[in-house]
C-alpha atoms as a PDB file:
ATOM      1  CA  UNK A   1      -8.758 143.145 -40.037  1.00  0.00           C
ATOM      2  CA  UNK A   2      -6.055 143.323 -37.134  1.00  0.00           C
ATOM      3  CA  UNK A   3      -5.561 140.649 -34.753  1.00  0.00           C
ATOM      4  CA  UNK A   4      -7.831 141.372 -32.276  1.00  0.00           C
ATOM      5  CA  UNK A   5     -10.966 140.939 -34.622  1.00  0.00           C
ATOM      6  CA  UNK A   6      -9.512 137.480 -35.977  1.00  0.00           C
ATOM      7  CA  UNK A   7      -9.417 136.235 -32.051  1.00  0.00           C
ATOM      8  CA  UNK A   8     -12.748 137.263 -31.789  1.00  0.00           C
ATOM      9  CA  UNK A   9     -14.468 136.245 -34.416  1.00  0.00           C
ATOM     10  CA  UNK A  10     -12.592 132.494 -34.150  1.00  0.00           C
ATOM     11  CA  UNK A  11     -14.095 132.653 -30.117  1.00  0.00           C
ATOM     12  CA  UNK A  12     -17.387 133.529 -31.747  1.00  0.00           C
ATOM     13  CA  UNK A  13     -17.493 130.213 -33.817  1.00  0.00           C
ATOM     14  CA  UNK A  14     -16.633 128.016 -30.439  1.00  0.00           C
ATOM     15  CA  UNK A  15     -17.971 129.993 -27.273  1.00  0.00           C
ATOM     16  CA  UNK A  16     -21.157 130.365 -28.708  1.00  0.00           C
ATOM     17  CA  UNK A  17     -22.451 126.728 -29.995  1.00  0.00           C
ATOM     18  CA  UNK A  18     -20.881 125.873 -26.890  1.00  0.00           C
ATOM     19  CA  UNK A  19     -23.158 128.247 -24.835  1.00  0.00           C
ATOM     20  CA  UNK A  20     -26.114 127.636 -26.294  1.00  0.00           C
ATOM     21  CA  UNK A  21     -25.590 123.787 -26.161  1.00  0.00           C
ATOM     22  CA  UNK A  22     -24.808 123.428 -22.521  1.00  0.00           C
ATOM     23  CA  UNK A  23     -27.553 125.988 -21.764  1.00  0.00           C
ATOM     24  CA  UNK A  24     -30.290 123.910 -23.607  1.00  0.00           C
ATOM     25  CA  UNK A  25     -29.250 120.339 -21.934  1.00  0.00           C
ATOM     26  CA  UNK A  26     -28.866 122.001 -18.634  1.00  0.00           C
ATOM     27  CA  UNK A  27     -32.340 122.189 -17.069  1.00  0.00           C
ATOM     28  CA  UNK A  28     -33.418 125.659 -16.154  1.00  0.00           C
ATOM     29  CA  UNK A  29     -33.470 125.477 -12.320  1.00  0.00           C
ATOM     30  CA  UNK A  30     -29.747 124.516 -12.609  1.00  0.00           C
ATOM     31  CA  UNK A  31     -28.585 127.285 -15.102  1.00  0.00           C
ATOM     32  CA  UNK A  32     -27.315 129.735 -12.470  1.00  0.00           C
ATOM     33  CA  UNK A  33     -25.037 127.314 -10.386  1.00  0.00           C
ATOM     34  CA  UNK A  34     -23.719 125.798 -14.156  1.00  0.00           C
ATOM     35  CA  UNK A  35     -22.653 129.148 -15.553  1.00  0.00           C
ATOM     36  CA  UNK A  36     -21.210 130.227 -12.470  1.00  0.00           C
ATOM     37  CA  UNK A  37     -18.869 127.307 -11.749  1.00  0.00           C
ATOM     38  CA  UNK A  38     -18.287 127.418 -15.249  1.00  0.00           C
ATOM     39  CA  UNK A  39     -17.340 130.976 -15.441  1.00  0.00           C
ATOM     40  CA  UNK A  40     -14.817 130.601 -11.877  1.00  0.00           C
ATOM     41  CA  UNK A  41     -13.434 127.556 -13.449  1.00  0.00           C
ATOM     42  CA  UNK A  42     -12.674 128.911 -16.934  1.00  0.00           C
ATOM     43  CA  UNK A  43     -10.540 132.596 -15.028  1.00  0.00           C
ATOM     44  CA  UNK A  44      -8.707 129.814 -12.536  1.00  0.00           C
ATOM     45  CA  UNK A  45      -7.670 127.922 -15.952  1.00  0.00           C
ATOM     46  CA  UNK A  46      -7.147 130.434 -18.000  1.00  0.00           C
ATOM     47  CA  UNK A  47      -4.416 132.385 -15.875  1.00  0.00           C
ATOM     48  CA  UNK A  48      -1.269 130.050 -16.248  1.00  0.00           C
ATOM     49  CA  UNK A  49      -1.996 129.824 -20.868  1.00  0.00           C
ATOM     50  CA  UNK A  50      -2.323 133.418 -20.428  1.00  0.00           C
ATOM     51  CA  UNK A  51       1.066 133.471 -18.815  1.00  0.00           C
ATOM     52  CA  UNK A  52       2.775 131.380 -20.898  1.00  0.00           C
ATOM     53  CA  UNK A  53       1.122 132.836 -23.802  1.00  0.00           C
ATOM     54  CA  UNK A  54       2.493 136.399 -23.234  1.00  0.00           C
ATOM     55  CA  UNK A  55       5.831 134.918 -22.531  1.00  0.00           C
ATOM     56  CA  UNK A  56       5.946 133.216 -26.381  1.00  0.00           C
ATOM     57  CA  UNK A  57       4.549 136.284 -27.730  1.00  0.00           C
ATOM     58  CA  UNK A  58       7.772 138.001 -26.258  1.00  0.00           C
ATOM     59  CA  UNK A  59      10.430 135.189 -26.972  1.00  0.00           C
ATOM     60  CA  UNK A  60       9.409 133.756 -30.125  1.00  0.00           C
ATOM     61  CA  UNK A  61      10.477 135.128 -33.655  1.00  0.00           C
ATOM     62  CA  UNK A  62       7.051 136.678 -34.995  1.00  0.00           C
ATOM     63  CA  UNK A  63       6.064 137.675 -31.786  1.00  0.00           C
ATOM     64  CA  UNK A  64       1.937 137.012 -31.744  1.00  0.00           C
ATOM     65  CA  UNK A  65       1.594 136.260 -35.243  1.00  0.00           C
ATOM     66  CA  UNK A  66       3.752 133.085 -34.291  1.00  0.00           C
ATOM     67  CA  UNK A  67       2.433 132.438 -31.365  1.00  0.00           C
ATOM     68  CA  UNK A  68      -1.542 132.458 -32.739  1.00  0.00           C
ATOM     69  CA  UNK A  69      -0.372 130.184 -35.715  1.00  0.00           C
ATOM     70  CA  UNK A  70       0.576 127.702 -33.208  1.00  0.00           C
ATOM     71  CA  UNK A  71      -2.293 127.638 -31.167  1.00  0.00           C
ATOM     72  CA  UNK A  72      -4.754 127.825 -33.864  1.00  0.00           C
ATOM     73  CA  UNK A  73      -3.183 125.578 -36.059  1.00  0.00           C
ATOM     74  CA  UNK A  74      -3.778 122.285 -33.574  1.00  0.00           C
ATOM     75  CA  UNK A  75      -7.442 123.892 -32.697  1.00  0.00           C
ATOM     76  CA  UNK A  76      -8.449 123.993 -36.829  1.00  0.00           C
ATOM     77  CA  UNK A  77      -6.986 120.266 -37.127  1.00  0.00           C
ATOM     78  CA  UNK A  78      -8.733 118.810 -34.174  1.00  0.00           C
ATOM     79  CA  UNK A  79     -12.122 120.630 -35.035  1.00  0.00           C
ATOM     80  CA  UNK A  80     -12.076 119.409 -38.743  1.00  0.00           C
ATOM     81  CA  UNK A  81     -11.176 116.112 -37.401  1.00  0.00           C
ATOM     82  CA  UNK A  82     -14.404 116.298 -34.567  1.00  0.00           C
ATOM     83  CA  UNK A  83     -16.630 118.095 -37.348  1.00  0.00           C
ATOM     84  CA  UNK A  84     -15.324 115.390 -40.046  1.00  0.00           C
ATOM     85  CA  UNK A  85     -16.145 112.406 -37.242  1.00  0.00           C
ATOM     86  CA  UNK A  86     -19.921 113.769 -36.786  1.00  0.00           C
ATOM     87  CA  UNK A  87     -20.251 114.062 -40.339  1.00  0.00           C
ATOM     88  CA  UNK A  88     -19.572 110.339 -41.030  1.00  0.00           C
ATOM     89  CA  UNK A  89     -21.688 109.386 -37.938  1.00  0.00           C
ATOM     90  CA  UNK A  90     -24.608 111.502 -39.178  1.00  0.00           C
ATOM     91  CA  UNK A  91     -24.292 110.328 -42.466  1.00  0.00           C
ATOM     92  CA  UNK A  92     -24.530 106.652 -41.236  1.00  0.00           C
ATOM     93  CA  UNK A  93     -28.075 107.299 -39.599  1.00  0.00           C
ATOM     94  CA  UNK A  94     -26.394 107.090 -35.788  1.00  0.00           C
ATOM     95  CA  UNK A  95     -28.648 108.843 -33.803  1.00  0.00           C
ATOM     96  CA  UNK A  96     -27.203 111.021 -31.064  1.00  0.00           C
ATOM     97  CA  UNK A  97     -28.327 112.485 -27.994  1.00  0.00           C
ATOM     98  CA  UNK A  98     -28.856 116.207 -27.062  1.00  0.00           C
ATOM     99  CA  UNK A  99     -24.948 116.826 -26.339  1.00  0.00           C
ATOM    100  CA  UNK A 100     -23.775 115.293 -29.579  1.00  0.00           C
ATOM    101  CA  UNK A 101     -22.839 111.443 -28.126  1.00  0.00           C
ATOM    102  CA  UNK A 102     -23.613 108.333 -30.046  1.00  0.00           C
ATOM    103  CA  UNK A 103     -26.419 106.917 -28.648  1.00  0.00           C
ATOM    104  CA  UNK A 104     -25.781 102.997 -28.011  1.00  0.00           C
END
């Protein structure tokens, strides 16, 4: 598997339950304007990491193999962390709302 397939597949498991759960708590007359401010804020942001990322890929030892292990590194922590958190709160009966927040 070369290192394009890895980035996809890892986007797969985060752009898509994130998709589908914004698109089902966003009501359907508002879809449209959502995704497309979405979509024009997510190319503004994404410029400068893209940057910055090419630059580490150059400059550090490893080259993109480095570079990926540091970004994805922090990203698997913090989502075991989130999915660990919602686990717990599950487990204790807390009911949550549509997007995933403790309700009261």
């Amino acid at each position: 598997m070369c290192i394009r397939d890895r980035v996809g597949a890892s986007c797969a498991f985060i752009a898509v339950p994130t998709q589908s759960l914004l698109q089902a708590s966003v009501p359907e007359e508002l879809r449209g304007k959502v995704f497309a401010a979405q979509n024009t804020a997510m190319s503004a942001a994404s410029t400068i990491p893209a940057v910055l990322i090419g630059v580490s890929a150059d400059k550090l030892p490893g080259g993109v193999f480095t570079t990926l292990l540091i970004i994805g590194l922090p990203t698997l922590l913090i989502g075991l962390h989130h999915h660990s958190q919602t686990s717990k709160e599950m487990a204790s009966g807390a009911k949550l709302d549509e997007a995933g927040n403790t309700l009261g």
